[in-house]
C-alpha atoms as a PDB file:
ATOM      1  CA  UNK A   1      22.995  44.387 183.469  1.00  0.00           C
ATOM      2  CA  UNK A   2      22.628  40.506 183.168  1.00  0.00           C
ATOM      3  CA  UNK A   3      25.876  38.660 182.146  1.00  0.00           C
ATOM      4  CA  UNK A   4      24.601  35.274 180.771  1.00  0.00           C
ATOM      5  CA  UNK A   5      26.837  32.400 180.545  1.00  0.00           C
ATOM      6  CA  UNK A   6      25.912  30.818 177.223  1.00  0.00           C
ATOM      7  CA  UNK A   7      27.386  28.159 174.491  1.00  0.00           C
ATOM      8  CA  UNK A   8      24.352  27.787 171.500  1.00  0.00           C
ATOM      9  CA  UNK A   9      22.745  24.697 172.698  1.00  0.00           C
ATOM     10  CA  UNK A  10      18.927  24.248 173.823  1.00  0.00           C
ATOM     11  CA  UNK A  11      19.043  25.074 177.259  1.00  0.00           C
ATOM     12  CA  UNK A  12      21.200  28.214 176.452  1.00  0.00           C
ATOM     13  CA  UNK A  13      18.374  29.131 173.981  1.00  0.00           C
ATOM     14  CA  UNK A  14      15.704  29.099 176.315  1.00  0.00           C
ATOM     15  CA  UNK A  15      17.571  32.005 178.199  1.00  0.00           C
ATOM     16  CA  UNK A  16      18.359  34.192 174.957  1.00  0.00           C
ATOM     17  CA  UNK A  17      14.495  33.667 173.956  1.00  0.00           C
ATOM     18  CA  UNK A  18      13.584  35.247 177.145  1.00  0.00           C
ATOM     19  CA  UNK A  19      15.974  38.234 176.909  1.00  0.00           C
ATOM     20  CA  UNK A  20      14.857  39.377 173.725  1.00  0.00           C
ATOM     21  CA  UNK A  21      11.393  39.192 174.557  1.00  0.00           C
ATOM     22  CA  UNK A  22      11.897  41.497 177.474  1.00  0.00           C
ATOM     23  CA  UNK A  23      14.896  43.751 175.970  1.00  0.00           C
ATOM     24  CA  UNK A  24      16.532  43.068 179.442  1.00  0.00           C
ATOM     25  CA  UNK A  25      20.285  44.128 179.543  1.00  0.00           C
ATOM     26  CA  UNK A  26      22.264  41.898 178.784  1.00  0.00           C
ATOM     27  CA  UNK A  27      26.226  40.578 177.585  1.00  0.00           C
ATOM     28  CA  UNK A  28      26.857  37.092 176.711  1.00  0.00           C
ATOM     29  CA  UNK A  29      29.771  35.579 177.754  1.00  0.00           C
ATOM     30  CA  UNK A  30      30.437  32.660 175.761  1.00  0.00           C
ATOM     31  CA  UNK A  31      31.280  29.441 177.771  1.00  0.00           C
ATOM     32  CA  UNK A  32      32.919  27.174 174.633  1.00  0.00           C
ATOM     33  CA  UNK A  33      31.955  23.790 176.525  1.00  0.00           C
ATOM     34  CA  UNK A  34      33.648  22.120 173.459  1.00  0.00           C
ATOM     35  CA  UNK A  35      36.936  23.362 174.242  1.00  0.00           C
ATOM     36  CA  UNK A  36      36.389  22.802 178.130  1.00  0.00           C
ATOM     37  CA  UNK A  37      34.951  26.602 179.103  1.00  0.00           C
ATOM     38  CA  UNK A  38      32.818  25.136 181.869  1.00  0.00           C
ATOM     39  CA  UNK A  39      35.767  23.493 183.751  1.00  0.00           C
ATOM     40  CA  UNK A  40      37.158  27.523 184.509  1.00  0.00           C
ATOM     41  CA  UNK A  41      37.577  28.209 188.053  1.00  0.00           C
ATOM     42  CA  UNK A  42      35.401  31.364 187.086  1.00  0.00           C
ATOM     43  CA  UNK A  43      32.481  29.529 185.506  1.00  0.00           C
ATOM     44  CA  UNK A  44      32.576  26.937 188.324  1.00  0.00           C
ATOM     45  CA  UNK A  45      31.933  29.314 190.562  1.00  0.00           C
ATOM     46  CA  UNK A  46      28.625  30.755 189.312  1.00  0.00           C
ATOM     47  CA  UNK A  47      27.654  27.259 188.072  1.00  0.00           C
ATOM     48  CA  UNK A  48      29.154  24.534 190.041  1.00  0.00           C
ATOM     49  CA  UNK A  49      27.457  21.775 187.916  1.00  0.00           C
ATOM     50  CA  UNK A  50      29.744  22.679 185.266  1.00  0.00           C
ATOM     51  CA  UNK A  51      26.841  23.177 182.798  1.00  0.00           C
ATOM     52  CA  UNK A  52      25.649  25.926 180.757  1.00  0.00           C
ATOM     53  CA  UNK A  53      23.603  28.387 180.927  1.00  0.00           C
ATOM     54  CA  UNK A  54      23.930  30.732 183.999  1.00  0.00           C
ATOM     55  CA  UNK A  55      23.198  34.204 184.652  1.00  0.00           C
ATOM     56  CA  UNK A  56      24.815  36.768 186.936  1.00  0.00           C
ATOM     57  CA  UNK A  57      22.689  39.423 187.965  1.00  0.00           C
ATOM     58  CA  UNK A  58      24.182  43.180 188.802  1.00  0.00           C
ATOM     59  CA  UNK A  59      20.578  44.670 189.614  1.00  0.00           C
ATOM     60  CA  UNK A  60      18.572  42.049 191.306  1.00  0.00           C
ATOM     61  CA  UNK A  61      15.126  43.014 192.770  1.00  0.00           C
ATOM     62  CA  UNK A  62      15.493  44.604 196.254  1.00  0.00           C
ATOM     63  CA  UNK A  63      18.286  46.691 195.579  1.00  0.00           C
ATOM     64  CA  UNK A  64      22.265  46.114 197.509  1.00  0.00           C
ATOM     65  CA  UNK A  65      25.046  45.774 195.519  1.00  0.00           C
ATOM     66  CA  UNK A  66      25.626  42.065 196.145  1.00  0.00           C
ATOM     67  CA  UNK A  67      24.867  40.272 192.423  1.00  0.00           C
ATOM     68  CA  UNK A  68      22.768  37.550 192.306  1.00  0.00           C
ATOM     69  CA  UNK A  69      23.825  34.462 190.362  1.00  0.00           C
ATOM     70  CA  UNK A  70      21.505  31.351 189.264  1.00  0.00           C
ATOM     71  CA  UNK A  71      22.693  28.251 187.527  1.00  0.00           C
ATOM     72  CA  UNK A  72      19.856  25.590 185.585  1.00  0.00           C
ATOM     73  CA  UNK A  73      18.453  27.347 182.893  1.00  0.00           C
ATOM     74  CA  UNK A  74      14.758  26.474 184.477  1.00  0.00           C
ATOM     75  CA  UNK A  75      15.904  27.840 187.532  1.00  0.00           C
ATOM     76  CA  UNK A  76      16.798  30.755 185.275  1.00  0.00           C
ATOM     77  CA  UNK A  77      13.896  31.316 183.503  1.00  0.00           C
ATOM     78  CA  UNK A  78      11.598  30.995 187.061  1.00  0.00           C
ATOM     79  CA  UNK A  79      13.935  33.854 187.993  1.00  0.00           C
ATOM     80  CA  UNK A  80      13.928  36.358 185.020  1.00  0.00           C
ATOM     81  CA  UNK A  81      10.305  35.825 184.730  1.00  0.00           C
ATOM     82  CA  UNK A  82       9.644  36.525 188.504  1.00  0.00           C
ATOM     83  CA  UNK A  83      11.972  39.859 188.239  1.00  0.00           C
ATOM     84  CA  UNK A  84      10.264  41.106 185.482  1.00  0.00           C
ATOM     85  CA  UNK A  85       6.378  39.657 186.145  1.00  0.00           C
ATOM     86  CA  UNK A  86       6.204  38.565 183.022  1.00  0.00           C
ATOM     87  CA  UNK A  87       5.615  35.515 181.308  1.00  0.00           C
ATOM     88  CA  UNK A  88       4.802  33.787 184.660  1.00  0.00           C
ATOM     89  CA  UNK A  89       0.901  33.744 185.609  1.00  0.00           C
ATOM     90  CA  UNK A  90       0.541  35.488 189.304  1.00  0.00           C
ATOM     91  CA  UNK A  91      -2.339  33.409 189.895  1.00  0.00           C
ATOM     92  CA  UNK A  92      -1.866  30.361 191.560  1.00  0.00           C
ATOM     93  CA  UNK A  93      -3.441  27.675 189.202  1.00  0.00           C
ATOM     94  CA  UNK A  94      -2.198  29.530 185.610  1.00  0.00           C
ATOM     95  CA  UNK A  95       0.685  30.355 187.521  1.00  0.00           C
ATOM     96  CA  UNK A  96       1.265  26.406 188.653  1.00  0.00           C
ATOM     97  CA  UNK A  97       0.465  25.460 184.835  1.00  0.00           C
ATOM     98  CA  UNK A  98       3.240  26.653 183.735  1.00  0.00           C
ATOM     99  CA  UNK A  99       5.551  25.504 186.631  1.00  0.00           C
ATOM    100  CA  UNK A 100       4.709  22.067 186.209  1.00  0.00           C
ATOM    101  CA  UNK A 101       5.101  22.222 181.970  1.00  0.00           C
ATOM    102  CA  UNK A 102       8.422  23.863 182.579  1.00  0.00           C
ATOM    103  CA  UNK A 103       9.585  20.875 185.120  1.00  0.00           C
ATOM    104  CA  UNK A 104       7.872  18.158 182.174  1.00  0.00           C
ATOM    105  CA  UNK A 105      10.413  19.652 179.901  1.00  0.00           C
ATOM    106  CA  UNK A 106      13.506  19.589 182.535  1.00  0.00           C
ATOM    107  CA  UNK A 107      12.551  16.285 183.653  1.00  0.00           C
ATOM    108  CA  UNK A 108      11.559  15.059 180.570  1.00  0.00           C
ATOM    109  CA  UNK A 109      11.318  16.325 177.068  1.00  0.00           C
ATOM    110  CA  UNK A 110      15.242  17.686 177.428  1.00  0.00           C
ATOM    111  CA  UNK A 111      16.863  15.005 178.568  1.00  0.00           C
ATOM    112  CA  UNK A 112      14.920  12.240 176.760  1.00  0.00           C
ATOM    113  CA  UNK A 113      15.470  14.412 173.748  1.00  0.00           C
ATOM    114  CA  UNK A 114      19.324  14.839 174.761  1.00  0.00           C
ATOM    115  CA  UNK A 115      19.926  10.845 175.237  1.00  0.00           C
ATOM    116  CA  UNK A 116      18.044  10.734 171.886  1.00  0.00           C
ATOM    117  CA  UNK A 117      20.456  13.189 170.328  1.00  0.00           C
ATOM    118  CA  UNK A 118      23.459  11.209 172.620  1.00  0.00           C
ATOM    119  CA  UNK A 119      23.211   7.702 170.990  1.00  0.00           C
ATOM    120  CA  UNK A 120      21.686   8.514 167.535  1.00  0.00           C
ATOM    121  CA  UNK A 121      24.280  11.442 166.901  1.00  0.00           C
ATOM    122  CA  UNK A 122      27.422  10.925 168.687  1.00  0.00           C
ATOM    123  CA  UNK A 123      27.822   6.990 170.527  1.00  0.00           C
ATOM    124  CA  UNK A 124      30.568   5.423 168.171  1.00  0.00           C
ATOM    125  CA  UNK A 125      28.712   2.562 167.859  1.00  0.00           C
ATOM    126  CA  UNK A 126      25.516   2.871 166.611  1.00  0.00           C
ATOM    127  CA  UNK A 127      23.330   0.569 168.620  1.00  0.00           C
ATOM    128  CA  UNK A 128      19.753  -0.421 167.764  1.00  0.00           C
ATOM    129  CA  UNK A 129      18.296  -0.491 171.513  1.00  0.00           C
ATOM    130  CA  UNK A 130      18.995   2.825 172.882  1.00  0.00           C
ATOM    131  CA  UNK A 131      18.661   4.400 169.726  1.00  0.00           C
ATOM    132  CA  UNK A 132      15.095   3.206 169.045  1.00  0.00           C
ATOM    133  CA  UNK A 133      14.480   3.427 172.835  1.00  0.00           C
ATOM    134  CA  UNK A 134      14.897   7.275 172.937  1.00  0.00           C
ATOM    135  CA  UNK A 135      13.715   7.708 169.471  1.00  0.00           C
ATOM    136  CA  UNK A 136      10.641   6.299 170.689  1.00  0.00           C
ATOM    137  CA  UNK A 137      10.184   7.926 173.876  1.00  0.00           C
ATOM    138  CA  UNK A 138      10.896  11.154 172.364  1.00  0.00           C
ATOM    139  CA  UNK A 139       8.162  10.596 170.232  1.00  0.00           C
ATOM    140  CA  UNK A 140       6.156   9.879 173.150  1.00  0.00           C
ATOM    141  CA  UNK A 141       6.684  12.953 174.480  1.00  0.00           C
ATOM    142  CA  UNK A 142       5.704  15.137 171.075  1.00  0.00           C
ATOM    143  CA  UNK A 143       2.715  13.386 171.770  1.00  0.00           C
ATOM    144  CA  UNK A 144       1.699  14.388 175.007  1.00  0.00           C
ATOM    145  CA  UNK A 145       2.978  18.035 173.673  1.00  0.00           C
ATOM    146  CA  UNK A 146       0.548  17.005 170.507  1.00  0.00           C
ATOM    147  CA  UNK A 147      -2.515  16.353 173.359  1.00  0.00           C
ATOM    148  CA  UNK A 148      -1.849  19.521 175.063  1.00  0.00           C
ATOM    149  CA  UNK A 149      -1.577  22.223 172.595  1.00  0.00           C
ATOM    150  CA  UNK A 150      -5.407  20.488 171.210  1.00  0.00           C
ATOM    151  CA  UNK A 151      -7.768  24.281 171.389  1.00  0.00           C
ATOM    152  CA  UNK A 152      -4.588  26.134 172.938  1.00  0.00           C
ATOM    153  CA  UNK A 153      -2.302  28.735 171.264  1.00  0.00           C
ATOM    154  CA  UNK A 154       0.384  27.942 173.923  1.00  0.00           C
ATOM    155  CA  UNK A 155       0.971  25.090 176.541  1.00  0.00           C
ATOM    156  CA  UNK A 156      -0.389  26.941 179.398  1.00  0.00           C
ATOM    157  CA  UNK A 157      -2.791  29.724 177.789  1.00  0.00           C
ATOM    158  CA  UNK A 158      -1.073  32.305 176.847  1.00  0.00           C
ATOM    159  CA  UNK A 159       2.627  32.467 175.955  1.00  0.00           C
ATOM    160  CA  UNK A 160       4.839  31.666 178.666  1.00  0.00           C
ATOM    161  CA  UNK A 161       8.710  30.344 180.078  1.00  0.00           C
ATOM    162  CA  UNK A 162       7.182  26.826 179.482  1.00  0.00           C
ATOM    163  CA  UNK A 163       6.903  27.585 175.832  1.00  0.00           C
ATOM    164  CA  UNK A 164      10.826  28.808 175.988  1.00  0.00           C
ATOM    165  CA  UNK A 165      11.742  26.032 177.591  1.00  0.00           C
ATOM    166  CA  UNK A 166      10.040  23.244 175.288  1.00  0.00           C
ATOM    167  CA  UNK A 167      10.742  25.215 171.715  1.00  0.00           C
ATOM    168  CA  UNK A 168      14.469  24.595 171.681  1.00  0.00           C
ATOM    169  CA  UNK A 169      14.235  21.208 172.091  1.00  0.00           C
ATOM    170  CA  UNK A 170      11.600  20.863 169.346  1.00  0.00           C
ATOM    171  CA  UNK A 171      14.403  22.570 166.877  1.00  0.00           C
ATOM    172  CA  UNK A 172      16.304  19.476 166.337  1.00  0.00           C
ATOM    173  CA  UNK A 173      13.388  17.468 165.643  1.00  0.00           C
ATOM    174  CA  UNK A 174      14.830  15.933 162.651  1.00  0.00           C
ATOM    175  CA  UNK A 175      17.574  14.599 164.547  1.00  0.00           C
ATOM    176  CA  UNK A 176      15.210  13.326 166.934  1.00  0.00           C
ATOM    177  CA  UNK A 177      13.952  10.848 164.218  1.00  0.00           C
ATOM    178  CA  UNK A 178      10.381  13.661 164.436  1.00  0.00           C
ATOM    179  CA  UNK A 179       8.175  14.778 161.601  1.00  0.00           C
ATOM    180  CA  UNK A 180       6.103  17.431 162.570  1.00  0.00           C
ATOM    181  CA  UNK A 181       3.567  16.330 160.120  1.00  0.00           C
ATOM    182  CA  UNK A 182       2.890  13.875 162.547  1.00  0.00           C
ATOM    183  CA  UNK A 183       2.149  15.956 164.944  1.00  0.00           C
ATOM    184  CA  UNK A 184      -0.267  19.441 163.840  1.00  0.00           C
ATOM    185  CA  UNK A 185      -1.009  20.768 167.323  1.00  0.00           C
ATOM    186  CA  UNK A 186       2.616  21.339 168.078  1.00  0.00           C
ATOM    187  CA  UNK A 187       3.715  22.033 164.088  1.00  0.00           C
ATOM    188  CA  UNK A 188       1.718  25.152 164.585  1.00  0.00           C
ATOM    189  CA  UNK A 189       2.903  26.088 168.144  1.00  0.00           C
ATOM    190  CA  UNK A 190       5.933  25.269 167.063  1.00  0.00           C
ATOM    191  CA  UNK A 191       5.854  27.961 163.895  1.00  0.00           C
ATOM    192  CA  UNK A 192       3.959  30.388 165.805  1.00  0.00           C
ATOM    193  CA  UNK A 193       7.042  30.575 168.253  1.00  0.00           C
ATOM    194  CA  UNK A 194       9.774  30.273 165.394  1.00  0.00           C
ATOM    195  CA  UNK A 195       8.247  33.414 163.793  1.00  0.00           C
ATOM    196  CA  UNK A 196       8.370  35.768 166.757  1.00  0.00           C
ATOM    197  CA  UNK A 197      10.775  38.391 166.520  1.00  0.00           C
ATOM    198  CA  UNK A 198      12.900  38.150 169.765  1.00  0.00           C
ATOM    199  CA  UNK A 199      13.073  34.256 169.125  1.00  0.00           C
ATOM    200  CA  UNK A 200      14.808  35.045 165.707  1.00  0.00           C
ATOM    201  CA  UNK A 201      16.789  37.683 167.149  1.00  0.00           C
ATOM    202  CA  UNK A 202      17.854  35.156 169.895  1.00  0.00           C
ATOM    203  CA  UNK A 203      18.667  32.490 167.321  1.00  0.00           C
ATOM    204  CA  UNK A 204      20.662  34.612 164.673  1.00  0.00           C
ATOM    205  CA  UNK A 205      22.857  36.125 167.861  1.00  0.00           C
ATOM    206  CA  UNK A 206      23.438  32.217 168.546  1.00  0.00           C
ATOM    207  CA  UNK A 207      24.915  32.159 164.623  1.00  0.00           C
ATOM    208  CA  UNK A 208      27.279  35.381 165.539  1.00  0.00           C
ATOM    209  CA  UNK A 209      28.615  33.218 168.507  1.00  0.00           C
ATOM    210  CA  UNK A 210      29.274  29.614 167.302  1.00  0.00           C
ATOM    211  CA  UNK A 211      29.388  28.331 163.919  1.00  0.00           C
ATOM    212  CA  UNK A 212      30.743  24.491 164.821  1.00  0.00           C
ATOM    213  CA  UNK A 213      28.402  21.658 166.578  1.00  0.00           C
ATOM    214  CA  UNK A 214      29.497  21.032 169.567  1.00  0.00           C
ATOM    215  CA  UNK A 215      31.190  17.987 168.884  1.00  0.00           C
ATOM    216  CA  UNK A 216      33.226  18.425 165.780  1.00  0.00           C
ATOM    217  CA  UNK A 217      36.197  16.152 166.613  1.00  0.00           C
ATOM    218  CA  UNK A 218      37.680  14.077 169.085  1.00  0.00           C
ATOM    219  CA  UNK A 219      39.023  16.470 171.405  1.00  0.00           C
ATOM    220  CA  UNK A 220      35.417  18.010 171.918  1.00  0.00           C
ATOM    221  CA  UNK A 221      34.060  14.480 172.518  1.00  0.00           C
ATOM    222  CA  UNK A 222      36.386  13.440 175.151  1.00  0.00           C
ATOM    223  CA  UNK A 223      35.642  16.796 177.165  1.00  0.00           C
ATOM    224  CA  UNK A 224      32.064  16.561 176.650  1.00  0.00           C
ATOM    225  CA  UNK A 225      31.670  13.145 177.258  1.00  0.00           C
ATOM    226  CA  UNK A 226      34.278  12.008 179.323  1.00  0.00           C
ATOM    227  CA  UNK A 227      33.409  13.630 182.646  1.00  0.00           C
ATOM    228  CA  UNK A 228      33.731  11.476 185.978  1.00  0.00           C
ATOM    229  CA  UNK A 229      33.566  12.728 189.568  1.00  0.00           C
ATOM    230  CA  UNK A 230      36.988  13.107 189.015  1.00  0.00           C
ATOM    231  CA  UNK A 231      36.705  16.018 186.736  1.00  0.00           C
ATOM    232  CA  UNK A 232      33.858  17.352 188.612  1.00  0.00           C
ATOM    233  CA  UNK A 233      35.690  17.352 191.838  1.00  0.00           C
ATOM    234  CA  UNK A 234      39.241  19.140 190.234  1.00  0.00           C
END
């Protein structure tokens, strides 16, 4: 049994998207990071960065009966998919292909995507520079997603925890100031993905678990956006 640490935003998607695909056991435990979840002495422990998602493992490979925990849902993803030898390439160079797409989107797309979402969505003052600055390099960044999925299916052959980690943050494209008619390479990744089954089985759980965004008043922006060292050191 997996217990997965989880509030419905991207990064906890990518982990749910993987479950379903491979039925692994699992229980979420929500982690309500608009009401300050991630700042419990409990969560802290298993994810010190006081970010969702993380995963506690009670069967690791190898056997014992010490549980293995991971925190960074690319961390995550490198794990479940190296437990289960699946969607991971054991070869080095397909293998590597979709290491380095899944550290473009950790490094990149997500939080270019998340700054985008940041000062377009939820700055109280709307301000024209970083607005259009990370409306623009978002955009950038469908387009190198555009350039690679030209003659592929998926980013790195066949479908793989790169494509769970960069189809979450594709969701919100809208919000991103994205059409996807722009952009026909990843519009039909991007469908192809949204139609498989365990990717709307992970996305209608989400809907049992949360029903608010995750700021919906001031109280949720202060604790999501008023961290210091301070907090992180409590």
């Amino acid at each position: 049994m997996i217990d997965l640490h989880y509030w419905t935003t991207p990064n906890g998607h990518k982990v749910t998207m993987f479950l379903e695909e491979t039925r692994l056991a699992y229980r979420i435990i929500p982690v309500n990071i608009s009401r300050g979840d991630q700042f419990k002495p409990e969560f802290l422990a298993i994810s010190p960065n006081n970010r969702i998602p993380a995963i506690v493992d009670h069967n690791p490979e190898g056997g014992g009966s010490r549980p293995v925990s991971v925190f960074e849902s690319g961390a995550i993803l490198l794990y479940l998919a190296e437990k289960t030898s699946r969607f991971l390439p054991s070869d080095v160079r397909t293998g590597y292909d979709v290491i380095q797409w899944l550290f473009w989107q950790v490094g990149g797309l997500g939080p270019m995507a998340g700054q985008n979402h940041h000062f377009s969505q939820y700055a109280p003052e709307k301000l024209a520079y970083p607005i259009n600055r990370y409306v623009q390099e978002t955009n950038r960044l469908y387009g190198v997603l555009e350039k690679r999925l030209a003659g592929r299916e998926f980013i790195a052959g066949d479908y793989s925890i790169a494509d769970m980690a960069a189809y979450p943050w594709i969701v919100p494209y809208e919000r991103q100031g994205q059409k996807l008619e722009d952009f026909q390479n990843l519009k039909r990744w991007f469908e192809t993905i949204k139609a498989r089954p365990a990717t709307v089985r992970a996305y209608e759980k989400a809907k049992t678990i949360n029903t608010l965004p995750s700021v919906h008043d001031e109280e949720s922006r202060k604790i999501l956006f008023g961290q210091t060292a301070a907090v992180a050191a409590a």
